[in-house]
N, C-alpha and C. Protein backbone atom coordinates (compact mmCIF):
# COMPACT_ATOMS: atom_id res chain seq x y z
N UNK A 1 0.86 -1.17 0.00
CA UNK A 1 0.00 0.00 0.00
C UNK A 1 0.90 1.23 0.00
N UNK A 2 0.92 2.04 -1.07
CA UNK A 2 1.77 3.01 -1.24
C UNK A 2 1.02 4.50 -0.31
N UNK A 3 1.73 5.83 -0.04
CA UNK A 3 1.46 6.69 0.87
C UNK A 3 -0.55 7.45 -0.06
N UNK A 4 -0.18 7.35 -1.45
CA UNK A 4 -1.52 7.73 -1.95
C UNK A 4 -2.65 6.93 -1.39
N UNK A 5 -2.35 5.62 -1.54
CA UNK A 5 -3.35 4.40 -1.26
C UNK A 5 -4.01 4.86 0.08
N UNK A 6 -3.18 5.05 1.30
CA UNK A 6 -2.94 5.36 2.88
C UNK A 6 -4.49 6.46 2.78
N UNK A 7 -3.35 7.82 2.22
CA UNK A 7 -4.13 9.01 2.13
C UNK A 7 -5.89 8.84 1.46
N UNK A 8 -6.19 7.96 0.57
CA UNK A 8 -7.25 8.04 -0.76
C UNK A 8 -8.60 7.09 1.34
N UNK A 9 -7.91 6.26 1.50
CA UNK A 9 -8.61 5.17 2.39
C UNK A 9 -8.68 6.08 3.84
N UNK A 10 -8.19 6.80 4.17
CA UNK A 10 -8.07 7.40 5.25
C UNK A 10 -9.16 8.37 5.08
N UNK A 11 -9.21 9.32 3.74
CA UNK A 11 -10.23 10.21 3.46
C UNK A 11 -11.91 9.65 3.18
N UNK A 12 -11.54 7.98 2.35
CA UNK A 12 -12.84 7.53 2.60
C UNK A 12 -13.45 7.14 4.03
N UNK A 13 -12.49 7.26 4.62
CA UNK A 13 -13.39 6.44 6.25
C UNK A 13 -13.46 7.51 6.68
N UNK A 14 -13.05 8.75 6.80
CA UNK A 14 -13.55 10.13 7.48
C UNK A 14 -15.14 10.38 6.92
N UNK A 15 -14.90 10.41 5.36
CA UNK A 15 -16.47 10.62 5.27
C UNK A 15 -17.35 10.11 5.71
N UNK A 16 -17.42 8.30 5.61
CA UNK A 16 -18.02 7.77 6.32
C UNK A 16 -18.63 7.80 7.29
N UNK A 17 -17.07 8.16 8.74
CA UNK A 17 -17.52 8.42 10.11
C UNK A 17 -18.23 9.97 9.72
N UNK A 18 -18.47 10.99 8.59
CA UNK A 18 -19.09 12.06 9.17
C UNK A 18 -20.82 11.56 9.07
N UNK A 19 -20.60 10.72 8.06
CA UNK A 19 -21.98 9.88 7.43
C UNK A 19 -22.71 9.16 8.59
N UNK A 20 -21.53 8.89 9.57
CA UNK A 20 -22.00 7.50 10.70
C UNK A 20 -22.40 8.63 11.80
N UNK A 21 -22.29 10.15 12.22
CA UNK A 21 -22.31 10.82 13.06
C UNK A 21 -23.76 11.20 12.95
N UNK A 22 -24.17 11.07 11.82
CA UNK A 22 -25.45 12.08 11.28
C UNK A 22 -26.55 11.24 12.08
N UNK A 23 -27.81 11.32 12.41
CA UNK A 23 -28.85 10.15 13.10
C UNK A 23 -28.80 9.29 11.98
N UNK A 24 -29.32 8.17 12.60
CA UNK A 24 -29.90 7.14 11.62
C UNK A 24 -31.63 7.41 11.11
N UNK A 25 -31.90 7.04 9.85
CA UNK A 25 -33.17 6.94 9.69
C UNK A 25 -33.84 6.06 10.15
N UNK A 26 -34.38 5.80 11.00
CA UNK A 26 -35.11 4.85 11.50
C UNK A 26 -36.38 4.40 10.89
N UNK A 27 -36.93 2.98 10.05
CA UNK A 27 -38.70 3.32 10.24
C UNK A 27 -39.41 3.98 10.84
N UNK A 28 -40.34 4.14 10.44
CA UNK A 28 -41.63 4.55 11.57
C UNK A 28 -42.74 3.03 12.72
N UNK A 29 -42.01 2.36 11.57
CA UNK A 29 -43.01 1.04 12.02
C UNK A 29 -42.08 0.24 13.01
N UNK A 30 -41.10 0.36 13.32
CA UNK A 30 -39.54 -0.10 13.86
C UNK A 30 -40.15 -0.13 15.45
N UNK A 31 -39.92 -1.55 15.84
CA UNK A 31 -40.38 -2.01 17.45
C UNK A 31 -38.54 -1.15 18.25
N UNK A 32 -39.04 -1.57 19.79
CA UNK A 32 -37.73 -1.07 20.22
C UNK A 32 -36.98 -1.54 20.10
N UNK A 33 -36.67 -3.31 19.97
CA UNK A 33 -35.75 -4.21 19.99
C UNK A 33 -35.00 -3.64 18.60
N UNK A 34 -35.63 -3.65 17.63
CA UNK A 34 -35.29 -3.25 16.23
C UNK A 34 -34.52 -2.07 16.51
N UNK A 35 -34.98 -1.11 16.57
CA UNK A 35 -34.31 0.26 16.88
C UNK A 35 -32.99 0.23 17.67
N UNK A 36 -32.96 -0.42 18.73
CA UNK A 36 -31.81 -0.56 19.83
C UNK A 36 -30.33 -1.58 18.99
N UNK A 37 -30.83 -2.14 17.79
CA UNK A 37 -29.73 -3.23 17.37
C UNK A 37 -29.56 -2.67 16.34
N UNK A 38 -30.51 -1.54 15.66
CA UNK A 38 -30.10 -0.58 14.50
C UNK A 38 -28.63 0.49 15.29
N UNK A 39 -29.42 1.14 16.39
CA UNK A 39 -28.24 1.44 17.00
C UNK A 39 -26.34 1.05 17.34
N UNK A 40 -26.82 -0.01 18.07
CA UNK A 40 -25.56 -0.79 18.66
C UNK A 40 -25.08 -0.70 17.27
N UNK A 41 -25.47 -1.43 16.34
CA UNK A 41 -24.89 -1.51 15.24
C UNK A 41 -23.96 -0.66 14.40
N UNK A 42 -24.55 0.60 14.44
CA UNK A 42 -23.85 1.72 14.04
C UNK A 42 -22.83 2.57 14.93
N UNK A 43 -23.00 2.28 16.23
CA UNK A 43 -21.54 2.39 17.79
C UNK A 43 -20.83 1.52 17.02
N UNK A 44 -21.32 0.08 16.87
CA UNK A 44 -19.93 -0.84 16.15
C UNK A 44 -19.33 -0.38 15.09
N UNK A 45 -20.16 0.12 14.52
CA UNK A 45 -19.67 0.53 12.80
C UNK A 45 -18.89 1.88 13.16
N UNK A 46 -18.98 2.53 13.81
CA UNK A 46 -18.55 3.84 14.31
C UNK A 46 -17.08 3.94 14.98
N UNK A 47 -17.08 2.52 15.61
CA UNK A 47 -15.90 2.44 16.59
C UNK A 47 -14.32 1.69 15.43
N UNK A 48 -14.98 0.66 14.61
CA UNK A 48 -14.20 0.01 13.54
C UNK A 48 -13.89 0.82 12.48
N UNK A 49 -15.01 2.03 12.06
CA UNK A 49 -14.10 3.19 11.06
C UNK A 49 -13.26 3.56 12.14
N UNK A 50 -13.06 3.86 13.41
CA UNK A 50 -12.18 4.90 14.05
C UNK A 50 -10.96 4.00 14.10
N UNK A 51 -11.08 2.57 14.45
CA UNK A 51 -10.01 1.60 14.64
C UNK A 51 -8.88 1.81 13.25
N UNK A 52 -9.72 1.80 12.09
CA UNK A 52 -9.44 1.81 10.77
C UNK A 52 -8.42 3.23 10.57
N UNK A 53 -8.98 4.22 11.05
CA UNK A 53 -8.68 5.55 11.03
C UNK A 53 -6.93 5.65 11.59
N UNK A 54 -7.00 4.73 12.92
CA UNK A 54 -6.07 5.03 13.84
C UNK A 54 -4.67 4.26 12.89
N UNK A 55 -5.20 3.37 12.52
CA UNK A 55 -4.14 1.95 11.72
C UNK A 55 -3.81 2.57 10.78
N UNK A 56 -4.38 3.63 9.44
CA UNK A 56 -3.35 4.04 9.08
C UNK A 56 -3.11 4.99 9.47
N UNK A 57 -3.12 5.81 10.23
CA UNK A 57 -1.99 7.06 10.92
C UNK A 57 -0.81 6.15 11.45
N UNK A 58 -1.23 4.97 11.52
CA UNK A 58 -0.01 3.98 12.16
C UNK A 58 0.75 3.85 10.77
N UNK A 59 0.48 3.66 10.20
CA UNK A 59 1.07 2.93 8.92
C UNK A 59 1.88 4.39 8.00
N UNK A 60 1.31 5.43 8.16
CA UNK A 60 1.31 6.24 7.76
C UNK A 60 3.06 6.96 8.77
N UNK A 61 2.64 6.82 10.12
CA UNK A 61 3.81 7.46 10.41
C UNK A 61 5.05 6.27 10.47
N UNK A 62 4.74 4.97 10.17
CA UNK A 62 6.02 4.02 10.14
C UNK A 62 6.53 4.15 8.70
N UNK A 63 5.81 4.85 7.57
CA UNK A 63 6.71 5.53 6.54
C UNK A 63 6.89 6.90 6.71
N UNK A 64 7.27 7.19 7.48
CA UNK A 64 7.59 8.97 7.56
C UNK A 64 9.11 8.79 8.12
N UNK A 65 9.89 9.17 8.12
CA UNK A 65 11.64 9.49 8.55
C UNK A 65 11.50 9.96 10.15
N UNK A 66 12.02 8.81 10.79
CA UNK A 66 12.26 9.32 11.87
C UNK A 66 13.37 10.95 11.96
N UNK A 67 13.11 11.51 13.19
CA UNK A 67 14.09 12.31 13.62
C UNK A 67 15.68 11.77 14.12
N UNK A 68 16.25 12.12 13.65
CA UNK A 68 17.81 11.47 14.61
C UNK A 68 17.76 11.90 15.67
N UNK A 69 17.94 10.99 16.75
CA UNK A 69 17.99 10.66 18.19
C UNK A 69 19.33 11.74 18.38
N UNK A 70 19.08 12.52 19.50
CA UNK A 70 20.24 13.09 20.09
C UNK A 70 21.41 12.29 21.22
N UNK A 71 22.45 12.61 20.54
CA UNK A 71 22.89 11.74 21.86
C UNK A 71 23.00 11.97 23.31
N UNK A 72 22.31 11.65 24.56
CA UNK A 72 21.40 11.99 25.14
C UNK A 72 22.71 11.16 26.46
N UNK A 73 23.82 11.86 27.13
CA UNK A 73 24.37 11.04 27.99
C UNK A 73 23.69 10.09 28.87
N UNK A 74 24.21 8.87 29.12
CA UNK A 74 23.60 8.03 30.14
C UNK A 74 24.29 7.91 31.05
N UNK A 75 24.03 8.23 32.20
CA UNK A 75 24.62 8.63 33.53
C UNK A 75 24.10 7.12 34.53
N UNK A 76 24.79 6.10 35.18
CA UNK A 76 24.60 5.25 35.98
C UNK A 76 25.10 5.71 37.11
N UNK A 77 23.86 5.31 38.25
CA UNK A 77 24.22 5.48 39.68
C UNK A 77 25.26 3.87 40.04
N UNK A 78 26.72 4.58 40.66
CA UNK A 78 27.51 3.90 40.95
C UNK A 78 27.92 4.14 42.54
N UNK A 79 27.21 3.29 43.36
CA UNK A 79 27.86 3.69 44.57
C UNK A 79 28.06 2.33 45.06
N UNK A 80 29.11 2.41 44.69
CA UNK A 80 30.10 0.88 45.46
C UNK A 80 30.18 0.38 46.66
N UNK A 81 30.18 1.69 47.40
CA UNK A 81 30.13 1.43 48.84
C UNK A 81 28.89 0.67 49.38
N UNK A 82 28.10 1.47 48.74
CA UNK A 82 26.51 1.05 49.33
C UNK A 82 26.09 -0.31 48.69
N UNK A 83 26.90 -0.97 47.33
CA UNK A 83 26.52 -1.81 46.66
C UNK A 83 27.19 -3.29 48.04
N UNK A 84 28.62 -2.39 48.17
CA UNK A 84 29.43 -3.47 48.88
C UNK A 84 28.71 -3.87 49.69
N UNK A 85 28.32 -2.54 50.87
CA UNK A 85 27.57 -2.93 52.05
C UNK A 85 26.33 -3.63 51.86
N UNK A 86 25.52 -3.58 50.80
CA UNK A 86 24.43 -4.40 51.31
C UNK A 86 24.74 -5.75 50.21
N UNK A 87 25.68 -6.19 49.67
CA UNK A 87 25.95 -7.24 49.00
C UNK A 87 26.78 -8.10 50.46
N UNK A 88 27.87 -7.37 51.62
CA UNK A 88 27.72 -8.28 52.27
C UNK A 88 26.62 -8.37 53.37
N UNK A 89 25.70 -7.55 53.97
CA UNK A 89 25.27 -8.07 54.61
C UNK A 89 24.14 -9.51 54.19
N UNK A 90 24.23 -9.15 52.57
CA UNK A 90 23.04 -10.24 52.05
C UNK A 90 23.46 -11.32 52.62
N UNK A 91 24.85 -10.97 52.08
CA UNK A 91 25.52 -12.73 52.55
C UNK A 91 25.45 -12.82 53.60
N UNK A 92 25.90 -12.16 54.65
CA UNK A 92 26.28 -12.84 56.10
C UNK A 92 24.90 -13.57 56.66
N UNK A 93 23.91 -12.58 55.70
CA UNK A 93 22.35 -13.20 56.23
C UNK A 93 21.82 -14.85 55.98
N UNK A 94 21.94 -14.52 54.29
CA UNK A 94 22.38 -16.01 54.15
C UNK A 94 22.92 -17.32 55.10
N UNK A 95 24.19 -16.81 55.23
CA UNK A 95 24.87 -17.77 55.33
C UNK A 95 24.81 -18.06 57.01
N UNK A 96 24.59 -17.41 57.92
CA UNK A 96 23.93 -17.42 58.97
C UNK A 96 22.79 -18.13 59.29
N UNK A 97 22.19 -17.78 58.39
CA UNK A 97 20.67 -18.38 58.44
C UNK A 97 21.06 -20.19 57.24
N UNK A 98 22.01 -20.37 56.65
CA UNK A 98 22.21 -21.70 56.37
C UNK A 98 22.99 -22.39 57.25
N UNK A 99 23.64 -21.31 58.54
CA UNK A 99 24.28 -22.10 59.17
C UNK A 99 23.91 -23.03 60.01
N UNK A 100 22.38 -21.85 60.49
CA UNK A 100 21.62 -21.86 61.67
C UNK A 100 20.39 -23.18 61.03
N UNK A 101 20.14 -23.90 59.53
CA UNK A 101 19.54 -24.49 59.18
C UNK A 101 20.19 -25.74 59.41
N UNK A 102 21.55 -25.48 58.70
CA UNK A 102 22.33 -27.23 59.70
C UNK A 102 22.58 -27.50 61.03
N UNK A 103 22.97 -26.83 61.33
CA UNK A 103 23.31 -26.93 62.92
C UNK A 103 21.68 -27.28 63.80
N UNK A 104 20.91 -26.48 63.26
CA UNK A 104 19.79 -27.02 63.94
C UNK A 104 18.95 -28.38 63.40
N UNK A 105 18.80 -28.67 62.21
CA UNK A 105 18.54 -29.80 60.89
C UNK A 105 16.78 -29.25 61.28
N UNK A 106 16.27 -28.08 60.90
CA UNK A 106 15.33 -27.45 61.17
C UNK A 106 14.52 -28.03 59.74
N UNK A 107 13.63 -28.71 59.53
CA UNK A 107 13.05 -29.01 58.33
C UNK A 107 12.50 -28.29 57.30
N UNK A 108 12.46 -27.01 57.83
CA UNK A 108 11.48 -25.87 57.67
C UNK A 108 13.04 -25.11 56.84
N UNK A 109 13.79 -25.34 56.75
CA UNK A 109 14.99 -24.30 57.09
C UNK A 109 15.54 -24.03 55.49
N UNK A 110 14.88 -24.77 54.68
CA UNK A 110 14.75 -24.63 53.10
C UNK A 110 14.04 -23.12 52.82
N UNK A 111 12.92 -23.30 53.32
CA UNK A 111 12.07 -22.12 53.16
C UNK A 111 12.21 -20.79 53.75
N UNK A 112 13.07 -21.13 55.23
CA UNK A 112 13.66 -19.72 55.28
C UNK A 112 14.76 -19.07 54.50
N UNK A 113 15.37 -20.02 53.89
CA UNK A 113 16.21 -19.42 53.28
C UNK A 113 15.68 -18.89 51.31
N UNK A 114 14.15 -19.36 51.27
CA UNK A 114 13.92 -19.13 50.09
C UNK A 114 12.99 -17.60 49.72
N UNK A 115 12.68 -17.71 51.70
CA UNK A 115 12.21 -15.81 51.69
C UNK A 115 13.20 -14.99 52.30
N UNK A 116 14.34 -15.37 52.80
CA UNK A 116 15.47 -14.56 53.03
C UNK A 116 15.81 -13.89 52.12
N UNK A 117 15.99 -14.44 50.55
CA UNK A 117 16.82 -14.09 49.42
C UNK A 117 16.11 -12.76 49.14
N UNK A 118 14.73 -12.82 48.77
CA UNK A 118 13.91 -11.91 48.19
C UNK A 118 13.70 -10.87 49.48
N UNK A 119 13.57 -10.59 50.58
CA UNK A 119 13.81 -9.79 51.63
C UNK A 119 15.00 -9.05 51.37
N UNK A 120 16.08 -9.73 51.48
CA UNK A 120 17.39 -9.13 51.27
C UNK A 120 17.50 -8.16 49.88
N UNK A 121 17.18 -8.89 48.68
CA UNK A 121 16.90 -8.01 47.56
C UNK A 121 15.95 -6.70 47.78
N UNK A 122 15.01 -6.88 48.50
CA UNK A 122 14.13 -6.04 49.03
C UNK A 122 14.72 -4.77 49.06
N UNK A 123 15.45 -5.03 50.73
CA UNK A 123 15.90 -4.11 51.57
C UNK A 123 17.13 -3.82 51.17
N UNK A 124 17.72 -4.33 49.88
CA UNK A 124 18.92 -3.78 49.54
C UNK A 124 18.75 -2.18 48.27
N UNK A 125 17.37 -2.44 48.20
CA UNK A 125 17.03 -1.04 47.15
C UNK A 125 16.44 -0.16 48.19
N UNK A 126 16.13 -0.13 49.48
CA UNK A 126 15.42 0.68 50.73
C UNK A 126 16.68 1.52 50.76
N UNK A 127 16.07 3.04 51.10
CA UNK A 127 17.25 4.48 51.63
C UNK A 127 17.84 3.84 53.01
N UNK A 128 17.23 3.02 54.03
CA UNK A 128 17.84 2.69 55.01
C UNK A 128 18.11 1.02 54.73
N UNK A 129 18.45 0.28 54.74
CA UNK A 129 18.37 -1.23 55.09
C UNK A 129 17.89 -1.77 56.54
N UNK A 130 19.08 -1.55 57.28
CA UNK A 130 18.43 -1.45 58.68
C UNK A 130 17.23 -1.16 59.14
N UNK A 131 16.52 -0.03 59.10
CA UNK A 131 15.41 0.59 59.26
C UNK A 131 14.33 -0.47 58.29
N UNK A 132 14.63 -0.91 57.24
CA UNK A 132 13.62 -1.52 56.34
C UNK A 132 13.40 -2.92 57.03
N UNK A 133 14.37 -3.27 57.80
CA UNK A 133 14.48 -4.59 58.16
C UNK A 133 13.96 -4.45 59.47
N UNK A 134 13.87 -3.51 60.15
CA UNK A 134 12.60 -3.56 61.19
C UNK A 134 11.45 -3.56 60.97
N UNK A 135 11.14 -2.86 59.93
CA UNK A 135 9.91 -2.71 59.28
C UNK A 135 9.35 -3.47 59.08
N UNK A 136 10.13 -4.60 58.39
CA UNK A 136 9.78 -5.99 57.81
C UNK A 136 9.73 -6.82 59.47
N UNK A 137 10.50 -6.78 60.22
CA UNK A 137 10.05 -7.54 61.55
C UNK A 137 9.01 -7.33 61.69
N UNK A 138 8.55 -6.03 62.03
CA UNK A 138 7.64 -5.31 62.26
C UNK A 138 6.56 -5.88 61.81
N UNK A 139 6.60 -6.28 60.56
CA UNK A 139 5.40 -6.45 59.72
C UNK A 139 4.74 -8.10 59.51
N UNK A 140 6.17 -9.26 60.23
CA UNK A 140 6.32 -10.03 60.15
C UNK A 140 5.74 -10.31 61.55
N UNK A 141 5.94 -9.41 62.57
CA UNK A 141 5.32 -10.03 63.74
C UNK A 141 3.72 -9.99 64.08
N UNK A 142 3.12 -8.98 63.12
CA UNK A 142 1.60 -8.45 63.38
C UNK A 142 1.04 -9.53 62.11
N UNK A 143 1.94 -10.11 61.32
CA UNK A 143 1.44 -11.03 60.53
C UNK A 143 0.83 -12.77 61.25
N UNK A 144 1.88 -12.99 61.78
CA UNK A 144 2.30 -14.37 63.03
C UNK A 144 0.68 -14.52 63.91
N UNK A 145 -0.23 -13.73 64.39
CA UNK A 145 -0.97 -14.13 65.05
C UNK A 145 -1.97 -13.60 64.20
N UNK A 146 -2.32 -12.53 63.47
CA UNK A 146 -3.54 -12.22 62.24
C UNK A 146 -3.47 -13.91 61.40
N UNK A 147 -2.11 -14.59 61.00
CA UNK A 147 -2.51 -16.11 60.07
C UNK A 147 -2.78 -16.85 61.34
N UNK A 148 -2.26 -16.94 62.64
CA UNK A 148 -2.47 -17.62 63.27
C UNK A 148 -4.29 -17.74 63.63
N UNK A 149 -4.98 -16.70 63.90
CA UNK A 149 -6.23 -16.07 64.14
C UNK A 149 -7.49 -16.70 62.84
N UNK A 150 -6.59 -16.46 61.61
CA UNK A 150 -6.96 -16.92 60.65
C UNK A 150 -7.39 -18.19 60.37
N UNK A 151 -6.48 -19.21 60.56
CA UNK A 151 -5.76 -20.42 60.19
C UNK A 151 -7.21 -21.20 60.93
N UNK A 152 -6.72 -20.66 62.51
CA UNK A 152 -7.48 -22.02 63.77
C UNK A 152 -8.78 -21.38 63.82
N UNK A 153 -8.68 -20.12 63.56
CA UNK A 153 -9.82 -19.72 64.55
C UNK A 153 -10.98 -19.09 63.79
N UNK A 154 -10.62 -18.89 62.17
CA UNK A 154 -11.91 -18.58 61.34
C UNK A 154 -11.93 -19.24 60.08
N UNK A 155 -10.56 -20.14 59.32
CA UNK A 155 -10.88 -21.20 58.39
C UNK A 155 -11.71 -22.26 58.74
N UNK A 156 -11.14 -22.98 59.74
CA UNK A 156 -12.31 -23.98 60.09
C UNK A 156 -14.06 -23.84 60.15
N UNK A 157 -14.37 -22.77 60.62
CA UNK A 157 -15.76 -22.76 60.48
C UNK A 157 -16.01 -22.14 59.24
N UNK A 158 -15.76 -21.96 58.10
CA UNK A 158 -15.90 -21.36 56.67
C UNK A 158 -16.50 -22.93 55.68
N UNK A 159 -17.19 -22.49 55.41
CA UNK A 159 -18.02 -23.16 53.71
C UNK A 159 -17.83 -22.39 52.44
N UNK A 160 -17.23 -22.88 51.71
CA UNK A 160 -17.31 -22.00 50.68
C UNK A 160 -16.32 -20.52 49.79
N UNK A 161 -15.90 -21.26 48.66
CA UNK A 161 -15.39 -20.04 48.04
C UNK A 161 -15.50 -18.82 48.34
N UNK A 162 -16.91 -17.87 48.29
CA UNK A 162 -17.28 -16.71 48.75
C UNK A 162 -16.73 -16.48 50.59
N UNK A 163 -16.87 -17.33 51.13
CA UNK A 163 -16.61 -16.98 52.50
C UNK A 163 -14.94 -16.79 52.46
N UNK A 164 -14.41 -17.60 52.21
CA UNK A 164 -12.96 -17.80 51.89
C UNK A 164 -12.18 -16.46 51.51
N UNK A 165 -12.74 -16.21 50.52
CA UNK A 165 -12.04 -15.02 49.36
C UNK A 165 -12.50 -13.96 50.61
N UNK A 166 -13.74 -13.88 51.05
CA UNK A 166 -14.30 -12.64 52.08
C UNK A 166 -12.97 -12.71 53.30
N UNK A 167 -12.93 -13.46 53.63
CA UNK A 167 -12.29 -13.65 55.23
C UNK A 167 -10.78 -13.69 54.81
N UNK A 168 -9.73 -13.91 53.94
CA UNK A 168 -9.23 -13.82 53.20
C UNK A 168 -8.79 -11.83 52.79
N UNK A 169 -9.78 -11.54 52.25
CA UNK A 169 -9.44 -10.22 52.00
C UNK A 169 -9.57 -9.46 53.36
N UNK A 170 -10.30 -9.56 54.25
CA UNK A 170 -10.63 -8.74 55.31
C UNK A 170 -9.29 -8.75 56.31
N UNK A 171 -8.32 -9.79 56.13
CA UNK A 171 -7.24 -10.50 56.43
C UNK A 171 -5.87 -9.85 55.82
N UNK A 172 -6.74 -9.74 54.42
CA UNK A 172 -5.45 -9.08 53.26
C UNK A 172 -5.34 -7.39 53.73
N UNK A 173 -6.48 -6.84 54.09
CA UNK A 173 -6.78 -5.09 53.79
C UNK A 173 -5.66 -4.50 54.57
N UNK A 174 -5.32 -4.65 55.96
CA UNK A 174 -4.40 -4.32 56.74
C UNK A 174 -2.98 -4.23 56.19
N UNK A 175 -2.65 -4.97 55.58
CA UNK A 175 -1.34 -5.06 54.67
C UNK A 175 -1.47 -4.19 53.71
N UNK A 176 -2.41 -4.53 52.91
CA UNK A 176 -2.75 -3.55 51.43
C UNK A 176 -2.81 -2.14 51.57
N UNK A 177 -3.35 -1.87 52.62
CA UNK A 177 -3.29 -0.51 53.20
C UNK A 177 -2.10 -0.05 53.56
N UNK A 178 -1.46 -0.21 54.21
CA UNK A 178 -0.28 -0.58 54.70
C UNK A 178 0.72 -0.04 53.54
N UNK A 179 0.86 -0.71 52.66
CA UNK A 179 1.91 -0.42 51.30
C UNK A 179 1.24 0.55 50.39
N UNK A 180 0.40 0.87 50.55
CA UNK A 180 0.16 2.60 49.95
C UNK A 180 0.46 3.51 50.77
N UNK A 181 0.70 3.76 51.94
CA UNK A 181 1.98 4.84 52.72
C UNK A 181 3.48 4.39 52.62
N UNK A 182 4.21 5.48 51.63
CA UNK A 182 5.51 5.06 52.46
C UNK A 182 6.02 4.69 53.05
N UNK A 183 5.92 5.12 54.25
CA UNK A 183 6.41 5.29 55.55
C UNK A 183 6.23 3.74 56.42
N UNK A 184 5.10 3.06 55.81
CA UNK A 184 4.77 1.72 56.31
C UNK A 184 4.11 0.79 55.24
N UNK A 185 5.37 1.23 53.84
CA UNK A 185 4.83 0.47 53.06
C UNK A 185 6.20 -1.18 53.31
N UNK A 186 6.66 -0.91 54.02
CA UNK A 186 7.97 -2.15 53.82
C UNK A 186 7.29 -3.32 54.97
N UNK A 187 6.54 -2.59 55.82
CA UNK A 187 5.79 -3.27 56.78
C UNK A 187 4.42 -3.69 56.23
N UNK A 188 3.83 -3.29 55.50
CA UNK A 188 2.71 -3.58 54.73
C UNK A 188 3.15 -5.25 54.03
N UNK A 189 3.84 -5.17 53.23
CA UNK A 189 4.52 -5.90 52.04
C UNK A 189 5.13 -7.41 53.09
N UNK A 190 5.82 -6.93 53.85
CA UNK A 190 5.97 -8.03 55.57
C UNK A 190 5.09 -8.61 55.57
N UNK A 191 4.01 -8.18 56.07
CA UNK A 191 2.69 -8.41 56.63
C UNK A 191 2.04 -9.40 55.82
N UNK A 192 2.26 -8.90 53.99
CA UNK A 192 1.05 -9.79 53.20
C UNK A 192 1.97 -10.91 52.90
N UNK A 193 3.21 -10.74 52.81
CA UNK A 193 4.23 -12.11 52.46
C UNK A 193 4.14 -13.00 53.84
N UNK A 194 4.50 -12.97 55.11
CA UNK A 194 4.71 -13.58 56.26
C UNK A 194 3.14 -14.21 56.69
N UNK A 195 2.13 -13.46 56.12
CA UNK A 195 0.75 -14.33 56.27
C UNK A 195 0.40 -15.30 55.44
């Protein structure tokens, strides 16, 4: 389809849509059902010239010459220090917590170490680490008896999908809320992972 072709098809579907803007003639003898699917019909027809409309302005500007890109410096944040520091504390966390998995032969001790990793990644993009990692206690300890509360004391008497998803979210909101403030969004995010 050459740029005339583009232009000739672009000008026929404008007329169209001015054609599709105008009322419809309706019978006079026309029930409502009739009338209402004469309608819809012409929203559809209305919406597919515009679809039509949009595709070639698409087509239209993927033959037009781009502008040359300026070269636009790319500046990377490099802070080594801060990379160092929280690359070792990842580890020491780690490896602490794999130490603390053999030494104890804790069965469970797979899985702490499989939400350690992603915590640590966490709190290694946080302005404080430290501070984020209370947060996350923080958020981890108000979690511990809300699943506990959950678990014994309102799954068991539940029937049903709808009850589930209900008791469930009413469970979830505290967290969710939680991570739309700043300030207690690292404790929010605790809260919905540790439950």
């Amino acid at each position: 389809m050459g740029e005339g072709d583009a232009a000739r098809a672009a000008g026929l579907l404008r007329q169209a849509r001015r054609q599709l803007a105008e009322p419809l003639p309706i019978p006079d003898r026309a029930d409502a059902r009739h009338e209402a699917a004469l309608l819809i019909a012409a929203d559809r027809l209305r919406e597919q010239v515009d679809a039509y409309l949009v595709a070639l302005d698409g087509l239209a500007a993927l033959s037009t010459p781009r502008p040359s890109a300026a070269g636009a410096p790319v500046r990377f944040h490099r802070d080594y220090a801060g990379a160092l520091r929280n690359g070792l504390r990842s580890m020491s966390a780690i490896v602490l917590a794999g130490l603390f998995w053999l030494y104890t032969g804790w069965p469970q001790g797979d899985m702490m170490l499989l939400v350690l990793g992603p915590y640590c990644a966490l709190l290694a993009t946080a302005g404080d680490p430290p501070a984020g990692a209370r947060a996350f206690l923080r958020g981890t300890l108000y979690a511990v008896p809300a699943a506990w509360l959950c678990a014994f004391g309102v799954l068991p008497r539940l029937d049903g999908f709808p009850l589930l998803a209900l008791t469930l979210a009413l469970f979830w909101l505290p967290g969710i809320y939680a991570t739309s403030a700043p300030a207690t969004a690292l404790t929010g995010l605790a809260y919905l992972v540790a439950f």
